[in-house]
Each structure stands twice: as structure tokens, then as C-alpha cells.
N, C-alpha and C. Protein backbone atom coordinates (compact mmCIF):
# COMPACT_ATOMS: atom_id res chain seq x y z
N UNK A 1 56.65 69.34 116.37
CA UNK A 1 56.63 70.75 116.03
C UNK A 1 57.48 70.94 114.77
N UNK A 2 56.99 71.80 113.99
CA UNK A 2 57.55 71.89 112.82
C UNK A 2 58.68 72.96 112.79
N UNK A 3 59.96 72.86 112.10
CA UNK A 3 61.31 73.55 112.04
C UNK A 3 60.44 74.93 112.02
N UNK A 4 59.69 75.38 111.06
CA UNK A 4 59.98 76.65 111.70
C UNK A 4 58.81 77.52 112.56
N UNK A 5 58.45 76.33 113.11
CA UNK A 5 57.24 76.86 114.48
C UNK A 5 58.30 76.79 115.89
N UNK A 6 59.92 76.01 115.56
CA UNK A 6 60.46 76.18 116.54
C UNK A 6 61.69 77.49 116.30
N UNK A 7 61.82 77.69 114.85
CA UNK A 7 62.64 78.89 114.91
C UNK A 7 61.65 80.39 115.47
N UNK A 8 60.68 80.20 115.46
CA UNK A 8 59.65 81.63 115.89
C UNK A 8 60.14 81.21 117.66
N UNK A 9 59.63 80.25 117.75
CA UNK A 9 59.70 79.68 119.18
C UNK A 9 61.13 80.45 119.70
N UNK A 10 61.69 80.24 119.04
CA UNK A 10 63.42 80.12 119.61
C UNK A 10 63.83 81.86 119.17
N UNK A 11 63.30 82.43 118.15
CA UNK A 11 63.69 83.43 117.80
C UNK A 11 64.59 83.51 117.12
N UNK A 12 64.76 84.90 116.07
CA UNK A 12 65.79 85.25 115.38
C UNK A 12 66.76 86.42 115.64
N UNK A 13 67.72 86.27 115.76
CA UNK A 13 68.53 87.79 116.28
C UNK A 13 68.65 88.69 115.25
N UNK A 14 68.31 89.77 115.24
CA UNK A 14 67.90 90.56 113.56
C UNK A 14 69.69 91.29 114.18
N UNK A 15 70.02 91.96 115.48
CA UNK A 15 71.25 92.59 115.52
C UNK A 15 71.09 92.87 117.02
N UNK A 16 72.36 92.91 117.34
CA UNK A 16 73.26 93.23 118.86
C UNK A 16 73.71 94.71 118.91
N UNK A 17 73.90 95.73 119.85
CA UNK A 17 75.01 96.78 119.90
C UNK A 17 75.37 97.09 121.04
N UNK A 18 76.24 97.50 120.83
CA UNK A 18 76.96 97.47 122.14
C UNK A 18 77.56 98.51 122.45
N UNK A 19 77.07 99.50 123.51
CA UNK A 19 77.79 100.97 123.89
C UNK A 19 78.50 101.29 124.77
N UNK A 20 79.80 101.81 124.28
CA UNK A 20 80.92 101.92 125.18
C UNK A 20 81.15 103.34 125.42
N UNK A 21 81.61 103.56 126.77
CA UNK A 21 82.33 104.94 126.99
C UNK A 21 83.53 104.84 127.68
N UNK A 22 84.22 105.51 127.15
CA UNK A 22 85.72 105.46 127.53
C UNK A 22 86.34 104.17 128.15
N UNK A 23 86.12 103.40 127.07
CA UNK A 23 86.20 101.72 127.48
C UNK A 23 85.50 100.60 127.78
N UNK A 24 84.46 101.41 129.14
CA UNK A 24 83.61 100.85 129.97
C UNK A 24 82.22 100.21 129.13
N UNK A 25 81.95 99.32 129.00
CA UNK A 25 80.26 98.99 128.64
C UNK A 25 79.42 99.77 129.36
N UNK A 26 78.46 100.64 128.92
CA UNK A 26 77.27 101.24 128.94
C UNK A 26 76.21 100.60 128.88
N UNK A 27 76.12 99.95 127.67
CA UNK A 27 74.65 98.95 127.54
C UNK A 27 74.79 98.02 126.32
N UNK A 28 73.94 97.27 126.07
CA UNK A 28 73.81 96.16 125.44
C UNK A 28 72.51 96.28 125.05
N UNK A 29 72.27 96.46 123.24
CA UNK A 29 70.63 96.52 122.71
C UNK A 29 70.30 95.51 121.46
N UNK A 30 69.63 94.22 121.97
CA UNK A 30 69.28 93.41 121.56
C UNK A 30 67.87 93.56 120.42
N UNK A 31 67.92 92.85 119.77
CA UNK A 31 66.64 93.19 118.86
C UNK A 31 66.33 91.44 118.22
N UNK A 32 65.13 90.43 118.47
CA UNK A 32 64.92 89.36 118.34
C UNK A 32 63.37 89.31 117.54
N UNK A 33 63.79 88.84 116.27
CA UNK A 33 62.90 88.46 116.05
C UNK A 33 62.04 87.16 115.63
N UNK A 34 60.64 87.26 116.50
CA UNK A 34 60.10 85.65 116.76
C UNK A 34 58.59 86.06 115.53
N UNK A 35 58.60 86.57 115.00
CA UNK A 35 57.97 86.16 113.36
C UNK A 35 56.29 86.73 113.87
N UNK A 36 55.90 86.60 115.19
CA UNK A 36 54.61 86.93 115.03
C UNK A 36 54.93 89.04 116.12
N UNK A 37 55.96 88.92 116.60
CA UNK A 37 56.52 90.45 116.97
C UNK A 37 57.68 90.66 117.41
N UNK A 38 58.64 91.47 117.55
CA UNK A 38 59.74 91.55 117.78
C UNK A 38 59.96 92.47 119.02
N UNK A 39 61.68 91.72 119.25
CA UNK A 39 61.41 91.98 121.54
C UNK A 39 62.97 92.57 121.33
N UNK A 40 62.83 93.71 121.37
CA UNK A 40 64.40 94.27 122.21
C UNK A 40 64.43 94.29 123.61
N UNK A 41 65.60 93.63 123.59
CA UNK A 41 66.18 93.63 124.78
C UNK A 41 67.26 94.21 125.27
N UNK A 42 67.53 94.78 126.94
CA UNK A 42 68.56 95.45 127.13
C UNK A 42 69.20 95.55 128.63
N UNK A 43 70.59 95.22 127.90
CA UNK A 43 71.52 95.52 129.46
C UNK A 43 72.08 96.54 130.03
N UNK A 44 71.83 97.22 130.90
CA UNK A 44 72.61 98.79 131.45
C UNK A 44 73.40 98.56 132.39
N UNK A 45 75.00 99.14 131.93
CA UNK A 45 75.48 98.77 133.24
C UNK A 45 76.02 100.18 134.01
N UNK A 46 75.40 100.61 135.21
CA UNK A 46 75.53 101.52 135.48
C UNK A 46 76.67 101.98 136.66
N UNK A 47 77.10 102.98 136.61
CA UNK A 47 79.02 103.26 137.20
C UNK A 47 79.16 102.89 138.36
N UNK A 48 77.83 102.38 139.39
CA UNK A 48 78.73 102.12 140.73
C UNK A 48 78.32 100.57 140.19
N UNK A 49 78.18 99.86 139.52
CA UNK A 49 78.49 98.07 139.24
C UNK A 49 77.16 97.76 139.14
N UNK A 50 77.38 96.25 138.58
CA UNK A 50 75.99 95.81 138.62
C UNK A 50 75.27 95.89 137.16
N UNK A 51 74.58 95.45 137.28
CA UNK A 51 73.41 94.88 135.58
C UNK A 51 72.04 95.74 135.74
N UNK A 52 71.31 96.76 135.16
CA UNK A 52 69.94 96.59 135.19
C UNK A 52 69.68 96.50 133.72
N UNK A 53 68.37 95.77 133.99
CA UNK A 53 68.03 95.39 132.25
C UNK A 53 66.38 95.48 132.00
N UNK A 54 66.43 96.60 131.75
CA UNK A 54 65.14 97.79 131.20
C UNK A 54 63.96 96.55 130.22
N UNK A 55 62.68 96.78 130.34
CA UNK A 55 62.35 96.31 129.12
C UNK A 55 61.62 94.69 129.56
N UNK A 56 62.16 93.62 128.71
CA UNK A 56 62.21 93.61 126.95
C UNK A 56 60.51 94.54 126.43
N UNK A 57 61.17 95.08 125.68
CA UNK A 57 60.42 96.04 124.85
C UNK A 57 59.48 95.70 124.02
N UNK A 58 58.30 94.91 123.45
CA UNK A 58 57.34 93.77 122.41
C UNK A 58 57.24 95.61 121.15
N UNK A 59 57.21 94.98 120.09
CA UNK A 59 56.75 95.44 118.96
C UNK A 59 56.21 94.85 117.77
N UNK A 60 55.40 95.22 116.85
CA UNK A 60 54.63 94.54 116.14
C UNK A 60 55.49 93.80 114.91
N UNK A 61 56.54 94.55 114.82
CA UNK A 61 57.51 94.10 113.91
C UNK A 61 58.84 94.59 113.68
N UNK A 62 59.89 94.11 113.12
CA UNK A 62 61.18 95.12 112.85
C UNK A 62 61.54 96.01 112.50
N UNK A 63 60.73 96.32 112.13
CA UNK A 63 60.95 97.95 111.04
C UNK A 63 60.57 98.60 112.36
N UNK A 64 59.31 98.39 113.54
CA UNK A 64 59.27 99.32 114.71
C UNK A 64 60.12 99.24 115.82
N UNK A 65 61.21 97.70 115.95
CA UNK A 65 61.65 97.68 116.91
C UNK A 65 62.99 98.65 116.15
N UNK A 66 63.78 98.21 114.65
CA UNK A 66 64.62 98.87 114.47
C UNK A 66 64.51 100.63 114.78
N UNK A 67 63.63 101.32 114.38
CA UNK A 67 63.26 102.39 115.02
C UNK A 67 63.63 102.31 116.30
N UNK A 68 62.98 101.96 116.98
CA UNK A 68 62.99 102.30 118.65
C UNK A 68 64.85 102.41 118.74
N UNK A 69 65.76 101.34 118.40
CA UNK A 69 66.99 100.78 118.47
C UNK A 69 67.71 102.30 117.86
N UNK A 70 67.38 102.34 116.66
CA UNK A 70 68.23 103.61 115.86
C UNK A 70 68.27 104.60 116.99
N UNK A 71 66.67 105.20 117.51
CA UNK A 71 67.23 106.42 118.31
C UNK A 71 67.93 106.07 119.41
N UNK A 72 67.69 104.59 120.05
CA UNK A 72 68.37 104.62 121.49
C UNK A 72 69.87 104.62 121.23
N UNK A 73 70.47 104.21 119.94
CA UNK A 73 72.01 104.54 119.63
C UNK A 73 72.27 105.55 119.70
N UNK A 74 71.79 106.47 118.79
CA UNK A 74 71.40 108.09 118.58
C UNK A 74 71.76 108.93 119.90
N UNK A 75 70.51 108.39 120.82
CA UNK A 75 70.83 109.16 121.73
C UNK A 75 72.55 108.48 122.57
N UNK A 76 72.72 107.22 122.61
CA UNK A 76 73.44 106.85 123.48
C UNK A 76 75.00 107.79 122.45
N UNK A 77 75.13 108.22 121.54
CA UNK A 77 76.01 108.64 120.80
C UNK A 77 75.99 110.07 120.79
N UNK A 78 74.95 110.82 121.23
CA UNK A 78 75.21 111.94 121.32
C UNK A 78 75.99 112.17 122.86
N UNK A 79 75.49 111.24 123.74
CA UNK A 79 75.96 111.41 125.02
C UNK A 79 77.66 110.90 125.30
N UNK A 80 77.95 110.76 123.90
CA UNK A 80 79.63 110.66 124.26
C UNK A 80 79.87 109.15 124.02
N UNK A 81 78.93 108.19 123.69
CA UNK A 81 79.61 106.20 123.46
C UNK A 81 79.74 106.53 122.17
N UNK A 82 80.60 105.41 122.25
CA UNK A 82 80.87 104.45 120.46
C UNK A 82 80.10 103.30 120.96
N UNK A 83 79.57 103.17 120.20
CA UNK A 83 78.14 102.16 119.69
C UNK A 83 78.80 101.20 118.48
N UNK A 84 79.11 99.77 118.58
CA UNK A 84 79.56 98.63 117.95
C UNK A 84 78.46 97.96 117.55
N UNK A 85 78.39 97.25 116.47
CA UNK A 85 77.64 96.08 116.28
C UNK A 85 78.50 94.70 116.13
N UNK A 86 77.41 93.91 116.77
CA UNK A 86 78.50 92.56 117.27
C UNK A 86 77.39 91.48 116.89
């Protein structure tokens, strides 16, 4: 297999964020891109404990997954997080 039929394979991380409220992790929004569509992914962690993880989300490309990502910060920032990139 050729180097970069295994980087599609393997994927590229275009960006991470990470939303906090009053300390606590909120969620985790992944955005990967594998060259033929791009997959956000995501972790919620919600107040009585525990992981749920929504998704992964397929889009035709980055410019639609970054969209999708912008508002879910958006909204996660109007609702009171600081939103990091990591």
C-alpha cells in the first residue's frame, strides 16, 4: 500500500476542541480528515458521569465538517463553556 493510501486510511486530524464549564469537561469535537470525506467525532460528558459519544458525523469535506464544528462551539459558548483548541 502506498504512503499515502495509508495516510487516507489512517486519517488526518484537521483540529480537536475541547469544552469546559466551570472546570468540568463538557465535550470533546474531533474533526478527521481521510481525503475521500471527513468524520467528526464526539465525546459528551454528561453531570451524573460517564461518556456518551454522539455521531461520528461523515461529510463530504472540511469546509462542511468545519461548519458543522464552528456552530457546535457557538452554540456550546453561548451556553456558558470556554471552548480550547488542543
Amino acid at each position: 500500500m502506498s504512503l499515502l493510501r495509508q495516510q487516507q486510511a489512517a486519517g488526518r486530524e484537521l483540529f480537536m476542541r475541547h469544552a469546559k464549564r466551570e472546570g468540568r469537561s463538557v465535550a470533546k469535537i474531533r474533526a478527521v480528515d481521510y481525503g475521500d470525506s471527513c468524520v467528526v467525532e464526539t465525546e459528551v460528558f454528561p453531570v451524573q458521569g460517564g461518556t456518551v459519544q454522539p455521531g461520528p458525523y461523515t461529510f463530504a469535506d472540511a469546509h462542511q465538517a468545519t461548519a458543522f464544528v464552528t456552530e457546535a462551539v457557538e452554540s456550546l459558548m453561548y451556553l456558558g463553556c470556554d471552548v480550547y483548541a488542543e
